[in-house]
C-alpha atoms as a PDB file:
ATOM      1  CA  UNK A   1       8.124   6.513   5.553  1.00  0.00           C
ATOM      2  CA  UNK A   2       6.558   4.173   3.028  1.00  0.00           C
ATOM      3  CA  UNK A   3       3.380   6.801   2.530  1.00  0.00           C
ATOM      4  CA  UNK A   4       6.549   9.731   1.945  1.00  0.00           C
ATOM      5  CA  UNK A   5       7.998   7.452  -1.199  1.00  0.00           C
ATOM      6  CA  UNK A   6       4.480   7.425  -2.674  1.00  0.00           C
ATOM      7  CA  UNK A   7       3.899  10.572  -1.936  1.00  0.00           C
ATOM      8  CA  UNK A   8       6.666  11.408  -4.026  1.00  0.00           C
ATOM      9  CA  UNK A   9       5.897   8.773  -6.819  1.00  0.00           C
ATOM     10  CA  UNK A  10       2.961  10.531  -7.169  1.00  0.00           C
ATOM     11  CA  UNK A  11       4.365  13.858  -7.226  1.00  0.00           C
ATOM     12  CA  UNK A  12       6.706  12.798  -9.650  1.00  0.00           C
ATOM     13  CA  UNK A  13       4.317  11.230 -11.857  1.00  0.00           C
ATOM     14  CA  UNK A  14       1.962  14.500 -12.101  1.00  0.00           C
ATOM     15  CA  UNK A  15       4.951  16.801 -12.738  1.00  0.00           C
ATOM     16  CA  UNK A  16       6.199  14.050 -15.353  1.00  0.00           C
ATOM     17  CA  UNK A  17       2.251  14.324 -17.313  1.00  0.00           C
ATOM     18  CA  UNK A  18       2.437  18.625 -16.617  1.00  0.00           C
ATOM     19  CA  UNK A  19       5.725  19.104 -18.302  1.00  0.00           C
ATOM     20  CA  UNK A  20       7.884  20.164 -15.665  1.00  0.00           C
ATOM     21  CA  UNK A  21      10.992  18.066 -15.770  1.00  0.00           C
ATOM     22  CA  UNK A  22      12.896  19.196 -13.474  1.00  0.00           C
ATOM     23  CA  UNK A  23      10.073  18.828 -10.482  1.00  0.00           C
ATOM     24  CA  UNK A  24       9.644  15.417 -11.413  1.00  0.00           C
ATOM     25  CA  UNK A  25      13.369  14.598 -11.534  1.00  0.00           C
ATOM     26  CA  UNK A  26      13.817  15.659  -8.127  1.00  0.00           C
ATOM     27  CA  UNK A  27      10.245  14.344  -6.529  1.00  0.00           C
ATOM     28  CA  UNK A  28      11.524  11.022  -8.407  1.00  0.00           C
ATOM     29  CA  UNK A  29      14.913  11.350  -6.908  1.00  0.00           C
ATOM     30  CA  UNK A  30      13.775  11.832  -3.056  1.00  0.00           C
ATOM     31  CA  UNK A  31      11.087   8.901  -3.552  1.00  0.00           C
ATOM     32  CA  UNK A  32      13.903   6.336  -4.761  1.00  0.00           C
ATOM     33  CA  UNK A  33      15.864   7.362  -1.680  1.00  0.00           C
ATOM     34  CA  UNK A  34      13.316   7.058   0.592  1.00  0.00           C
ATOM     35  CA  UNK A  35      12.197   3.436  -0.448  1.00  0.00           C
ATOM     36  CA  UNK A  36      16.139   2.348  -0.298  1.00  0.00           C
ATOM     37  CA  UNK A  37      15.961   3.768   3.430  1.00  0.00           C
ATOM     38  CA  UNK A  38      12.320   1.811   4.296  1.00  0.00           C
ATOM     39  CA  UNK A  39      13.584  -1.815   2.651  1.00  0.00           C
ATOM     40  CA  UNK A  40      16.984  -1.231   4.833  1.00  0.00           C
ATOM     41  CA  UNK A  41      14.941  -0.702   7.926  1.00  0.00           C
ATOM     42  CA  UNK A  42      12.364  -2.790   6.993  1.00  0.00           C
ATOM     43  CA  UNK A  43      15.673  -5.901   6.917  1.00  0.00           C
ATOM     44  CA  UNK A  44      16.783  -4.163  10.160  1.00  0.00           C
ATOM     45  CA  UNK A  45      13.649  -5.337  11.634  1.00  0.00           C
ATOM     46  CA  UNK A  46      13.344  -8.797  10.481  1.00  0.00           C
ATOM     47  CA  UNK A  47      16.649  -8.897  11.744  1.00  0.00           C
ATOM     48  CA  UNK A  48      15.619  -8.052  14.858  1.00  0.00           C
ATOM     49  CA  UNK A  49      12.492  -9.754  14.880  1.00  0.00           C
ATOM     50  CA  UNK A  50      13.713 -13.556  14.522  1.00  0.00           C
ATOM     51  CA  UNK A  51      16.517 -13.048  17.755  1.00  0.00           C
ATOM     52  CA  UNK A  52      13.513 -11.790  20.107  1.00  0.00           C
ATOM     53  CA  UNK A  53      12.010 -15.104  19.308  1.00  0.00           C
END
């Protein structure tokens, strides 16, 4: 999921230097979204790491 939000960032970035607004707002849009989903699961599984041990 992580390599999808810089995926994204990098999408975002390119449409940003091209000119084409719009692209970039939404590429920037799905990467923020993506890296709020990876740090909640990546909590979820700290979580869930320290009761197994």
């Amino acid at each position: 999921m992580l390599r999808w939000t810089i995926t994204f960032i990098i999408l975002a970035i390119i449409a940003g230097i091209l000119g084409f607004g719009g692209i970039a707002a939404g590429a920037a849009g799905i990467a923020k979204v993506l890296f709020f989903i990876f740090i909640v699961l990546f909590i979820i599984s700290l979580i869930r790491g320290k009761r197994v041990v």
